[in-house]
C-alpha atoms as a PDB file:
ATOM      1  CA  UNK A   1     -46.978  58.670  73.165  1.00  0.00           C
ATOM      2  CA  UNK A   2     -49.922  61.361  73.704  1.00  0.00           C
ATOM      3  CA  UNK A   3     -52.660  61.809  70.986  1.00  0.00           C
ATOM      4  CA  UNK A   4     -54.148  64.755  69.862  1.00  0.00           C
ATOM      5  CA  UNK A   5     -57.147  65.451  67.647  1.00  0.00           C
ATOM      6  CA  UNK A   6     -57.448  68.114  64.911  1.00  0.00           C
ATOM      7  CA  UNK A   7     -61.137  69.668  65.567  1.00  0.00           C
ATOM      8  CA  UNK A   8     -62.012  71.326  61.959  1.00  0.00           C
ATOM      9  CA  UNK A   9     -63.129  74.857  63.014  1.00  0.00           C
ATOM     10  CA  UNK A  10     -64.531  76.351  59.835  1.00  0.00           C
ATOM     11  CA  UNK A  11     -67.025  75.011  57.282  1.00  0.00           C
ATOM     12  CA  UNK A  12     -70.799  74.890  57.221  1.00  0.00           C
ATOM     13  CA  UNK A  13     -71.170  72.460  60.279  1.00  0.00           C
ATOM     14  CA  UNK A  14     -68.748  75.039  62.166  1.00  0.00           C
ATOM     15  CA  UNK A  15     -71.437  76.037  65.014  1.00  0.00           C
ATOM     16  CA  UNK A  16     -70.453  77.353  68.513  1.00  0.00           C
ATOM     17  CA  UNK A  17     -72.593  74.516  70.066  1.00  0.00           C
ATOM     18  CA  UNK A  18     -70.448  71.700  67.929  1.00  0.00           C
ATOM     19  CA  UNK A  19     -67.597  73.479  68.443  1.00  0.00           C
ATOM     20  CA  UNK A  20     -67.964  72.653  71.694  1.00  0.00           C
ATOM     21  CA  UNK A  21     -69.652  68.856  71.510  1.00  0.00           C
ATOM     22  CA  UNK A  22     -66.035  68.594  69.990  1.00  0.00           C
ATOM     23  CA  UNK A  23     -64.104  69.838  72.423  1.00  0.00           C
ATOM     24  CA  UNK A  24     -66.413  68.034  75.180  1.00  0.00           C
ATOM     25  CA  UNK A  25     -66.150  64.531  72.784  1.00  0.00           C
ATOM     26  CA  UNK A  26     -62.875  64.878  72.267  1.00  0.00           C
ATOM     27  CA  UNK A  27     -62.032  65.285  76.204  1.00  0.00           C
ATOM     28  CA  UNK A  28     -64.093  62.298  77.053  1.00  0.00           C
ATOM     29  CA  UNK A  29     -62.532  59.787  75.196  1.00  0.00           C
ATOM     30  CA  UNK A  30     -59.676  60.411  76.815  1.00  0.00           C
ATOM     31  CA  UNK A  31     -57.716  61.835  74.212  1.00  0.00           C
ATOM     32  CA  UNK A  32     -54.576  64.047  75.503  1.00  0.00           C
ATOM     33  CA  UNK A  33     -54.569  67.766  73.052  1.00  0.00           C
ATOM     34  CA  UNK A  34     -57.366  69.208  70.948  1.00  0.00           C
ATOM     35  CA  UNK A  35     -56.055  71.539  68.085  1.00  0.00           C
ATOM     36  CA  UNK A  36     -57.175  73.742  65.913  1.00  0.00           C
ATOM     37  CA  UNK A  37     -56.224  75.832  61.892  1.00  0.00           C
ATOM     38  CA  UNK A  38     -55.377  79.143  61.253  1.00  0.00           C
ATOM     39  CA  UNK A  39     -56.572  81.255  58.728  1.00  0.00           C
ATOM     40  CA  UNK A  40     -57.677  85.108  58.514  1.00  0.00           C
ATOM     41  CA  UNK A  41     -58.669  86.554  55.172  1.00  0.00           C
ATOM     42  CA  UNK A  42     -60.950  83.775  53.814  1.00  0.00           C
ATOM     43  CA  UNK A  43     -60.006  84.173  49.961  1.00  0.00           C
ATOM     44  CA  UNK A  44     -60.906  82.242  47.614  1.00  0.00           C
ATOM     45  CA  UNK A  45     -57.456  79.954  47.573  1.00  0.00           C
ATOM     46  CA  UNK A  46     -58.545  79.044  51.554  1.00  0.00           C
ATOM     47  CA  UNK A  47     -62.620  78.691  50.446  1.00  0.00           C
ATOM     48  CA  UNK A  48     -61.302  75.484  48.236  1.00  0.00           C
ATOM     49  CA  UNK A  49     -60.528  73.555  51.251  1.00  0.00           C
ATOM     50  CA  UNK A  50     -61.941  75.565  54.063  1.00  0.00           C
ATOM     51  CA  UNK A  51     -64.508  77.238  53.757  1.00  0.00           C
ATOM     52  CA  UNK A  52     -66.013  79.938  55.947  1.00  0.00           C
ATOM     53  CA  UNK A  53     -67.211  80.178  58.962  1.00  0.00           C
ATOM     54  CA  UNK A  54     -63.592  80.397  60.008  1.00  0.00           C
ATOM     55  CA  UNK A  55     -62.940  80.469  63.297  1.00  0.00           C
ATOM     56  CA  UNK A  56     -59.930  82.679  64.787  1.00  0.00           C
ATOM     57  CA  UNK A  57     -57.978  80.228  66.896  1.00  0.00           C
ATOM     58  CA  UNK A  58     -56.552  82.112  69.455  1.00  0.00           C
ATOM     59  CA  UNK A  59     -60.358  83.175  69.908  1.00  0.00           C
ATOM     60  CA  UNK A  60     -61.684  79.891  69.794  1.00  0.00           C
ATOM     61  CA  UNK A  61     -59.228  78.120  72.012  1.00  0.00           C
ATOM     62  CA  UNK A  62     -59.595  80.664  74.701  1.00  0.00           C
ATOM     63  CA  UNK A  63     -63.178  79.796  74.698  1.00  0.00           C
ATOM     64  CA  UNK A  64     -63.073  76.105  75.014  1.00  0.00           C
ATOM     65  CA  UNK A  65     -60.130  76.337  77.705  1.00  0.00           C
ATOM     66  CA  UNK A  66     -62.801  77.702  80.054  1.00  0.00           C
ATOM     67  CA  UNK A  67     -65.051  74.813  78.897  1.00  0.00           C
ATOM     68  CA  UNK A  68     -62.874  71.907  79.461  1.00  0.00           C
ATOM     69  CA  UNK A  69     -60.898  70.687  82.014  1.00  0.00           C
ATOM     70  CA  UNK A  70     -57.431  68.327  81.519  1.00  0.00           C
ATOM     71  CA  UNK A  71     -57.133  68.477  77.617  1.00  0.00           C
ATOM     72  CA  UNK A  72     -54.383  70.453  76.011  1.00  0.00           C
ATOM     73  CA  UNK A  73     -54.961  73.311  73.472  1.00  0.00           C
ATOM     74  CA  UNK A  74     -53.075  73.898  70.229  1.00  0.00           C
ATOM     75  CA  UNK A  75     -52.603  75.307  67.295  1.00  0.00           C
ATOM     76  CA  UNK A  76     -51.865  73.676  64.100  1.00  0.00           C
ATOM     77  CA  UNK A  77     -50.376  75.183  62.605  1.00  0.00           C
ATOM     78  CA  UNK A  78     -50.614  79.273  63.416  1.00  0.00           C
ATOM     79  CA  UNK A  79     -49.542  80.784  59.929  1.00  0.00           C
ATOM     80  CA  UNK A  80     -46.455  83.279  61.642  1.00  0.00           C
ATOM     81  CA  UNK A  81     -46.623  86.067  59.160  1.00  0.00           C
ATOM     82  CA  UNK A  82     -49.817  86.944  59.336  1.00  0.00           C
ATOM     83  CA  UNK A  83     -49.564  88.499  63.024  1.00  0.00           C
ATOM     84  CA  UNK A  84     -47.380  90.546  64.774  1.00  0.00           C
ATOM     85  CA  UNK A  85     -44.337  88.834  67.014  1.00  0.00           C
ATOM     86  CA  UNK A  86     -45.097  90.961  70.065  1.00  0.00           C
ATOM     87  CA  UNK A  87     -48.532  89.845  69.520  1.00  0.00           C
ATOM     88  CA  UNK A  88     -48.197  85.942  69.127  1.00  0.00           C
ATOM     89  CA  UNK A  89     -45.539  86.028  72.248  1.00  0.00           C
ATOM     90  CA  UNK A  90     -48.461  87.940  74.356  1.00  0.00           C
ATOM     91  CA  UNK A  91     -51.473  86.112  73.234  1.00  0.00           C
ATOM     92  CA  UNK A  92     -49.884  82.576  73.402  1.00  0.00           C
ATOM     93  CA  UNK A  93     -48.225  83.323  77.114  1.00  0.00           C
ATOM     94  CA  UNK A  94     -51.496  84.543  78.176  1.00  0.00           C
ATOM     95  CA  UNK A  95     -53.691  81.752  76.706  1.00  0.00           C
ATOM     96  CA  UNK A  96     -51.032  79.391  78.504  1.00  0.00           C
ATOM     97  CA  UNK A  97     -51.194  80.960  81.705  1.00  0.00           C
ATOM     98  CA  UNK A  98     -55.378  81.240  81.865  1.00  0.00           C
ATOM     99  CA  UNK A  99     -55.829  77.317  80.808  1.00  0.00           C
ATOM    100  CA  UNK A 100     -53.479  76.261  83.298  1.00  0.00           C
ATOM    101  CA  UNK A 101     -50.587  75.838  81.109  1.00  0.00           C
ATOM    102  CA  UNK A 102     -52.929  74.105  78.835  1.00  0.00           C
ATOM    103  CA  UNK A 103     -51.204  75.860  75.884  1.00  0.00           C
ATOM    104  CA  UNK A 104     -49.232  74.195  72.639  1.00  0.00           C
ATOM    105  CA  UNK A 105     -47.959  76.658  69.928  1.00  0.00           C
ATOM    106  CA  UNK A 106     -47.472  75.073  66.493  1.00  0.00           C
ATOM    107  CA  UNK A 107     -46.522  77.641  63.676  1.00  0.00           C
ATOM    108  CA  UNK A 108     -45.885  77.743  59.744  1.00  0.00           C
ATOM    109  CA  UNK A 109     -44.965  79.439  56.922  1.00  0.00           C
ATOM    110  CA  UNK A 110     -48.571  79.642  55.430  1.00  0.00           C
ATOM    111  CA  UNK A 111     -49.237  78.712  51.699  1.00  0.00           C
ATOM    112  CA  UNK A 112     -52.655  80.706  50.681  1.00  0.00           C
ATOM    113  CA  UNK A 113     -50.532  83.225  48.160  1.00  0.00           C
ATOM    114  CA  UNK A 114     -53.944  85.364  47.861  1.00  0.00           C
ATOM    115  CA  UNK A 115     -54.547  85.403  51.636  1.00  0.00           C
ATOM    116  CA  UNK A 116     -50.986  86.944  51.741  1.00  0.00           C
ATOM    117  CA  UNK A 117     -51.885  89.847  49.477  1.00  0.00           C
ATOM    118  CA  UNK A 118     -54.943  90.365  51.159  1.00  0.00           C
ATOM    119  CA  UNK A 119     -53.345  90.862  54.491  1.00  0.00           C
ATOM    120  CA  UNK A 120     -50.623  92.979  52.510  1.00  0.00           C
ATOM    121  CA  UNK A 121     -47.765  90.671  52.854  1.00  0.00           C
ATOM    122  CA  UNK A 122     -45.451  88.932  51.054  1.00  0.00           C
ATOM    123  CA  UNK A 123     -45.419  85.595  50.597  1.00  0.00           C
ATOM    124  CA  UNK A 124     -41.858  85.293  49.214  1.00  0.00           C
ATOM    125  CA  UNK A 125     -40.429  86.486  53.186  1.00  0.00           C
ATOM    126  CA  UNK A 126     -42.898  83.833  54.811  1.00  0.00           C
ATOM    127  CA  UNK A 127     -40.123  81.900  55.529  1.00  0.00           C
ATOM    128  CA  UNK A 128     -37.632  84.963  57.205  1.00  0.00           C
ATOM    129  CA  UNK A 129     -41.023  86.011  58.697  1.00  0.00           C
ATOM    130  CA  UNK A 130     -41.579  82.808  60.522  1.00  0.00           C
ATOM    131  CA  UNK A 131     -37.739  82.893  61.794  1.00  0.00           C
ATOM    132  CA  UNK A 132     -38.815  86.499  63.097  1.00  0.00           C
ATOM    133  CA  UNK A 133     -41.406  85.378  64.982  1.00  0.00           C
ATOM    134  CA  UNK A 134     -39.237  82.589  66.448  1.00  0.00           C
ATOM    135  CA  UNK A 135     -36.986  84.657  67.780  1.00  0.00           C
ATOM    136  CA  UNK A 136     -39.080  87.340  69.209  1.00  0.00           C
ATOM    137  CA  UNK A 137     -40.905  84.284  70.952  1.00  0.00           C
ATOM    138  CA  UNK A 138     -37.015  82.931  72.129  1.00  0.00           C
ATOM    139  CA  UNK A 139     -36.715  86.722  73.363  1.00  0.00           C
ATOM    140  CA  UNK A 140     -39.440  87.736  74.764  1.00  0.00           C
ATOM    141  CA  UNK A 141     -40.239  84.679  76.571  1.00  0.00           C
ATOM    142  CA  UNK A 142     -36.725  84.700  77.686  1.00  0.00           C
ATOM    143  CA  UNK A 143     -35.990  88.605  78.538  1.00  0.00           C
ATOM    144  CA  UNK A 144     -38.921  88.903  81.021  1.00  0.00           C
ATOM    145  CA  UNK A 145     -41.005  87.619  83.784  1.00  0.00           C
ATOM    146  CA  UNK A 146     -44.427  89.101  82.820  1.00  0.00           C
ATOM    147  CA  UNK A 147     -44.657  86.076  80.112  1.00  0.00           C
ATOM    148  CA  UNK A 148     -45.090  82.933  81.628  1.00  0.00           C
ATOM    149  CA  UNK A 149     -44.410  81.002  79.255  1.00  0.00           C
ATOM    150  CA  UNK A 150     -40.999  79.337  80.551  1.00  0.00           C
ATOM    151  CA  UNK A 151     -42.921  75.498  79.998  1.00  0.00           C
ATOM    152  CA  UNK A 152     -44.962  76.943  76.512  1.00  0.00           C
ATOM    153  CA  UNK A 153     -43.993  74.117  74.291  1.00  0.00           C
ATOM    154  CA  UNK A 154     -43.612  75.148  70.239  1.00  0.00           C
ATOM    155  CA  UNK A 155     -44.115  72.880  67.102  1.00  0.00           C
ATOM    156  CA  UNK A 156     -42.891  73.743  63.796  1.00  0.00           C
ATOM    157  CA  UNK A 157     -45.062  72.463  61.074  1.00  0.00           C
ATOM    158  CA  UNK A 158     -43.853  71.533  57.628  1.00  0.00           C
ATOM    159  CA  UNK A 159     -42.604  69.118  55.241  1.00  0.00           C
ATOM    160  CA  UNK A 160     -39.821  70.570  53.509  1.00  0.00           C
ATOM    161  CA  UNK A 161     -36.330  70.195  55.094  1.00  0.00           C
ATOM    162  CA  UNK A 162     -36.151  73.954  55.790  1.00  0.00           C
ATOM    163  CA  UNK A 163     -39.405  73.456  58.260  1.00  0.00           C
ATOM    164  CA  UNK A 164     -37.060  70.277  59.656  1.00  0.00           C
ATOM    165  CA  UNK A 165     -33.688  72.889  59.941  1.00  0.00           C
ATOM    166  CA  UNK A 166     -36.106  75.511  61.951  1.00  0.00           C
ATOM    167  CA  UNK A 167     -37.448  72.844  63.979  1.00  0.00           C
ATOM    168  CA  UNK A 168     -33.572  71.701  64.980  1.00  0.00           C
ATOM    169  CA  UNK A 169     -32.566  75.099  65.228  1.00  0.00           C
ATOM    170  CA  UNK A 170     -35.213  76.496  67.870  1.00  0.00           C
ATOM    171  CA  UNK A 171     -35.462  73.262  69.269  1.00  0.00           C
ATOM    172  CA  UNK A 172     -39.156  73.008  68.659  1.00  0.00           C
ATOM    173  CA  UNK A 173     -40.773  69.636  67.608  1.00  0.00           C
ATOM    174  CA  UNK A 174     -41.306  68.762  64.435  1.00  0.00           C
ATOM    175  CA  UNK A 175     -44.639  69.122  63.095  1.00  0.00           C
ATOM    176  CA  UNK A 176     -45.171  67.423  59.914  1.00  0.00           C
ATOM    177  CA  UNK A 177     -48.805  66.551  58.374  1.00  0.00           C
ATOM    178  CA  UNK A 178     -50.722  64.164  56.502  1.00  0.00           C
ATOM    179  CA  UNK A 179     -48.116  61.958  54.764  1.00  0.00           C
ATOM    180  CA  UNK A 180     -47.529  58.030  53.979  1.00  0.00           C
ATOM    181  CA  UNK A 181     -45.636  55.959  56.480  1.00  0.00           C
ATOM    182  CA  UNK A 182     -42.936  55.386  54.108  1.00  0.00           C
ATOM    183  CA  UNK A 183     -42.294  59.325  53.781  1.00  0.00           C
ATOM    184  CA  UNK A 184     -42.255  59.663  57.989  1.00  0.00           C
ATOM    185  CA  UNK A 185     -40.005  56.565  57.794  1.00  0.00           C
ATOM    186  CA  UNK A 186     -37.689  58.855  56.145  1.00  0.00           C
ATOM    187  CA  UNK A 187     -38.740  62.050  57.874  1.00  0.00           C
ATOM    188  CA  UNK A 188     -37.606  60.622  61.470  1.00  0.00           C
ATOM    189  CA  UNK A 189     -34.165  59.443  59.985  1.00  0.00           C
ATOM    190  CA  UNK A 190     -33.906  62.391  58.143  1.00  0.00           C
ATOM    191  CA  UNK A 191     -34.304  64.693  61.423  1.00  0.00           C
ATOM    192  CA  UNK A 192     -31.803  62.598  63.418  1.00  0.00           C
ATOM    193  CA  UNK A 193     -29.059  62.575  60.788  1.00  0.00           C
ATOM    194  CA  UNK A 194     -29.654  66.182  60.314  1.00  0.00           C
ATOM    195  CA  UNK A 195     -29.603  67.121  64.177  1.00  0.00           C
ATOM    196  CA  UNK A 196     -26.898  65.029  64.384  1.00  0.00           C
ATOM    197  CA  UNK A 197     -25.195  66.958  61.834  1.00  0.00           C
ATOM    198  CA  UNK A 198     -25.406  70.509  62.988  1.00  0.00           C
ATOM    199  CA  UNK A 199     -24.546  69.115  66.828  1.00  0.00           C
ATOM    200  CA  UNK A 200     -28.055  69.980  67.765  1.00  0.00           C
ATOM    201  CA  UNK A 201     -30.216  67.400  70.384  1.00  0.00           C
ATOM    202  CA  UNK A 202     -33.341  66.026  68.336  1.00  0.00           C
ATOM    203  CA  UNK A 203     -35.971  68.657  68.786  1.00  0.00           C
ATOM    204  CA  UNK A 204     -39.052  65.413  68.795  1.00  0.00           C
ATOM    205  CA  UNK A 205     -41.451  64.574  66.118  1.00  0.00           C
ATOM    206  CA  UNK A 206     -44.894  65.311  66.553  1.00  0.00           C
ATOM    207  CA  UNK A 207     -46.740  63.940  63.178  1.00  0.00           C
ATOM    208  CA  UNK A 208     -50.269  65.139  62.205  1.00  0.00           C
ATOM    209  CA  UNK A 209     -52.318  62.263  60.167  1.00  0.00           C
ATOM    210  CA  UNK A 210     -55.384  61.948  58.352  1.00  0.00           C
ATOM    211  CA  UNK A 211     -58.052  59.614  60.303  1.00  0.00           C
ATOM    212  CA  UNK A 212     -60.025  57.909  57.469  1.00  0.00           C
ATOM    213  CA  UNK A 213     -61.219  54.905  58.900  1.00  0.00           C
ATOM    214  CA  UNK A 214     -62.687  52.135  56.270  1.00  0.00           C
ATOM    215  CA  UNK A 215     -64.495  48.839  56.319  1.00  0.00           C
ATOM    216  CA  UNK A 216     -61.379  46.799  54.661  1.00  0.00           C
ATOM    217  CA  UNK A 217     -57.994  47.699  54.197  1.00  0.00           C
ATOM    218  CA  UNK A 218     -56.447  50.348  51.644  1.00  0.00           C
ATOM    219  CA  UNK A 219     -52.766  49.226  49.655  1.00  0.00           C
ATOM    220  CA  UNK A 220     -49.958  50.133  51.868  1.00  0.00           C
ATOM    221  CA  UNK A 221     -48.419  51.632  48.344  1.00  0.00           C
ATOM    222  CA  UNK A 222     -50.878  54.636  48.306  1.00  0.00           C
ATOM    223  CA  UNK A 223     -52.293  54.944  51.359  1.00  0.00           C
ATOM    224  CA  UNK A 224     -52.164  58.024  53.903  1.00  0.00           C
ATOM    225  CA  UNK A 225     -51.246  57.256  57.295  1.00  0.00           C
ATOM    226  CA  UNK A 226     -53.878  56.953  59.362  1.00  0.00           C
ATOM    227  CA  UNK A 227     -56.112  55.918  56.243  1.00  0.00           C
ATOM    228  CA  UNK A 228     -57.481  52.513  56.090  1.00  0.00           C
ATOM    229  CA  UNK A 229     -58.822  49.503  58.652  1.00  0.00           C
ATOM    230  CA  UNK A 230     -58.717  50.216  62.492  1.00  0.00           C
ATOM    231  CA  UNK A 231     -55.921  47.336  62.373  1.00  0.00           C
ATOM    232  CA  UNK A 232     -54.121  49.756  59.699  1.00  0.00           C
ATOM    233  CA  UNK A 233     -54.612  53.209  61.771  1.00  0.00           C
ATOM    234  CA  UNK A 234     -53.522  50.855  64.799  1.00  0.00           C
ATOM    235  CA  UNK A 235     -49.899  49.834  63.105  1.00  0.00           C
ATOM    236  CA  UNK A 236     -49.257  53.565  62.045  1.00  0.00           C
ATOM    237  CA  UNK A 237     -49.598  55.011  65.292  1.00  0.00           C
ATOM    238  CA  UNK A 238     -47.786  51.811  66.986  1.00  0.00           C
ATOM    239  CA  UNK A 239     -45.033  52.395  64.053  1.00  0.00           C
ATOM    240  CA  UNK A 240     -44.498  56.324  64.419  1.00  0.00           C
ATOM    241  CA  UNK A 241     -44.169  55.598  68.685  1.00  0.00           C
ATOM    242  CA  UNK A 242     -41.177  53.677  67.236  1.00  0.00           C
ATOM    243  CA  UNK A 243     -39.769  55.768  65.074  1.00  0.00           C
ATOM    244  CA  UNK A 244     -40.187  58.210  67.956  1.00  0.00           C
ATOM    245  CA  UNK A 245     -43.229  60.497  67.884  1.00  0.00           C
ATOM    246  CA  UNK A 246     -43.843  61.524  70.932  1.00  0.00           C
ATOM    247  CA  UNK A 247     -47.262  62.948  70.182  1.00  0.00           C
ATOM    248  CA  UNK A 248     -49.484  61.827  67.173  1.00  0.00           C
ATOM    249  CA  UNK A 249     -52.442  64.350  65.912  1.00  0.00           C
ATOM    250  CA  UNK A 250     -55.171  62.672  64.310  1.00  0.00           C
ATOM    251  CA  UNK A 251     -56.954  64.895  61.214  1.00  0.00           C
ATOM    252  CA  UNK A 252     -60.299  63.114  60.974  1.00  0.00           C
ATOM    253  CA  UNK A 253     -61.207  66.028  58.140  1.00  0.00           C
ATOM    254  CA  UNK A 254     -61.356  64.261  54.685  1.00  0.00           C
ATOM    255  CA  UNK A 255     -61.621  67.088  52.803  1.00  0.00           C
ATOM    256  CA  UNK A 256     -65.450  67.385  52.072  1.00  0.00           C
ATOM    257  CA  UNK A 257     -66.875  70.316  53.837  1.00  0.00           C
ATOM    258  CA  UNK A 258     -69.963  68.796  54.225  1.00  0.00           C
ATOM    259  CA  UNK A 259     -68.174  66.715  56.871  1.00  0.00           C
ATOM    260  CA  UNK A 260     -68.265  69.301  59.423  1.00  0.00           C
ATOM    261  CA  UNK A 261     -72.679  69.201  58.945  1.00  0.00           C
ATOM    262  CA  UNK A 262     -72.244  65.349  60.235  1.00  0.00           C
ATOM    263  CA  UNK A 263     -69.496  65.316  62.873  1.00  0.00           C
ATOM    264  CA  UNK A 264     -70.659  62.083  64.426  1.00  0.00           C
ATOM    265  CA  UNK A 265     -68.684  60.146  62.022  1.00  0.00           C
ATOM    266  CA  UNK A 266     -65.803  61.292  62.760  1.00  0.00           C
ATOM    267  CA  UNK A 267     -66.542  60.864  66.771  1.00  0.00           C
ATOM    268  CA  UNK A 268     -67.367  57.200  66.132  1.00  0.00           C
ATOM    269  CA  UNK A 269     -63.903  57.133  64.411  1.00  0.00           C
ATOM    270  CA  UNK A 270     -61.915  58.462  67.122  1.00  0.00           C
ATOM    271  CA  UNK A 271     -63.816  55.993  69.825  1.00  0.00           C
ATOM    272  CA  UNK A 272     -62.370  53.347  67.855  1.00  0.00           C
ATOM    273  CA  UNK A 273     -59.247  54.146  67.679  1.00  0.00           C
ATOM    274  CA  UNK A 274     -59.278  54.654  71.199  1.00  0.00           C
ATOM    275  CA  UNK A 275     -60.894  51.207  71.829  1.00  0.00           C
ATOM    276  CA  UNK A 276     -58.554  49.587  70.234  1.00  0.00           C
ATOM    277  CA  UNK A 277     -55.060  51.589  71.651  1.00  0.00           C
ATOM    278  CA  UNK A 278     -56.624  50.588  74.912  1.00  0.00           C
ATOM    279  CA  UNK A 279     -56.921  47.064  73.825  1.00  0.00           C
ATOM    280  CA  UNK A 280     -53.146  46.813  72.811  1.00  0.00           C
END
């Protein structure tokens, strides 16, 4: 099982020169993908829970694939409707190509309603939209050579079983984020059954957690996963191997924006984690 790391690219802390101390921190403790949000009108729905500077992914990723080496770059998760098809198939194929095949495409529907009106869209297609985009991707990449994107892998993000049915259906790993253990209990089952079926093969599971590391242990009843002692975060990630993840993104962004002033916490967080996988 690979693990990947959620860098927070917007907020106050949100500097090109700790943009990069994350990507470099992240690389060096030996961590496998490095991923980053998507958002482009920063309305006041998005300011709530990240707020600006707000850094354009594709932009951003581009940048740090010239400033790292090994690590794999992703999005999670690229909102689909708010960019054209032809576009995401041509930016993605070229990012993948120019970092070495680097590349990992996780989409979404989106959920900021006023970031969909400011864009002019509408957020009651965001589902049909991010089918569209799906198949122009399946097309595109499929149709001609110019692409290269034949190894580009996709994740679709989501918790609702219509994000699990597009997953199945374009065979892209399942993307879920920042739920209990007992709910991705049920999540992997659910997936299988439901693959199972529709006569589909199980597209893989691909969790995103929260990394909130604490001094003594949080009640299993109420917890995240990922939230609670290092022997805690330990058993998740050991658990969700088991149940089949095959990559496991850690969020280490507790939802104060003030975090991203005083990213050395969450650094320290990660090397333990790492410590102790490498202990195991």
């Amino acid at each position: 099982m690979q693990l990947g790391v959620n860098v927070p690219n917007f907020g106050p802390g949100a500097t090109p020169d700790r943009l990069l101390a994350w990507a470099r921190t992240v690389e060096g403790l030996g961590y496998d993908l490095l991923l980053t949000s998507d958002h482009v009108a920063i309305t006041p729905d998005v300011v709530e829970q990240y707020p600006a500077p707000f850094y354009e992914p594709f932009t951003l990723l581009s940048w740090l694939a010239g400033q790292t080496g090994s690590i794999r770059l992703g999005t999670t998760v690229l909102i689909a409707p708010y960019r054209h098809p032809l576009l995401v198939a041509r930016m993605a194929a070229n990012l993948h190509q120019l970092s070495g095949g680097r590349f990992v495409l996780g989409v979404g529907v989106g959920w900021a309603t006023q970031e969909f009106e400011a864009l002019g869209l509408d957020y009651r297609r965001r589902g049909r939209e991010t089918d569209e985009l799906l198949d122009a991707l399946t097309s595109a990449w499929q149709d001609t050579d110019d692409y290269g994107s034949n190894d580009l892998p996709i994740w679709v993000g989501g918790t609702t079983d219509a994000g699990l049915r597009r997953s199945i259906r374009y065979g892209a790993s399942w993307h879920p984020l920042r739920q209990s253990m007992g709910w991705y209990r049920d999540g992997a089952a659910r997936l299988r059954a439901t693959a199972d079926a529709l006569g589909q093969p199980d597209p893989g599971f691909a969790p995103r957690i929260l990394l909130h590391l604490t001094d003594r242990p949080q009640a299993d009843g109420t917890r995240l996963a990922g939230e609670g002692s290092i022997d805690q975060i330990l058993g998740d990630l050991d658990e969700l191997r088991l149940l089949g993840a095959h990559t496991v993104v850690l969020d280490p962004f507790v939802g104060d924006p003030a975090e991203t002033e005083h990213p050395e916490i969450a650094w320290r967080a990660l090397a333990t984690v790492r410590a102790g996988m490498e202990k195991q």
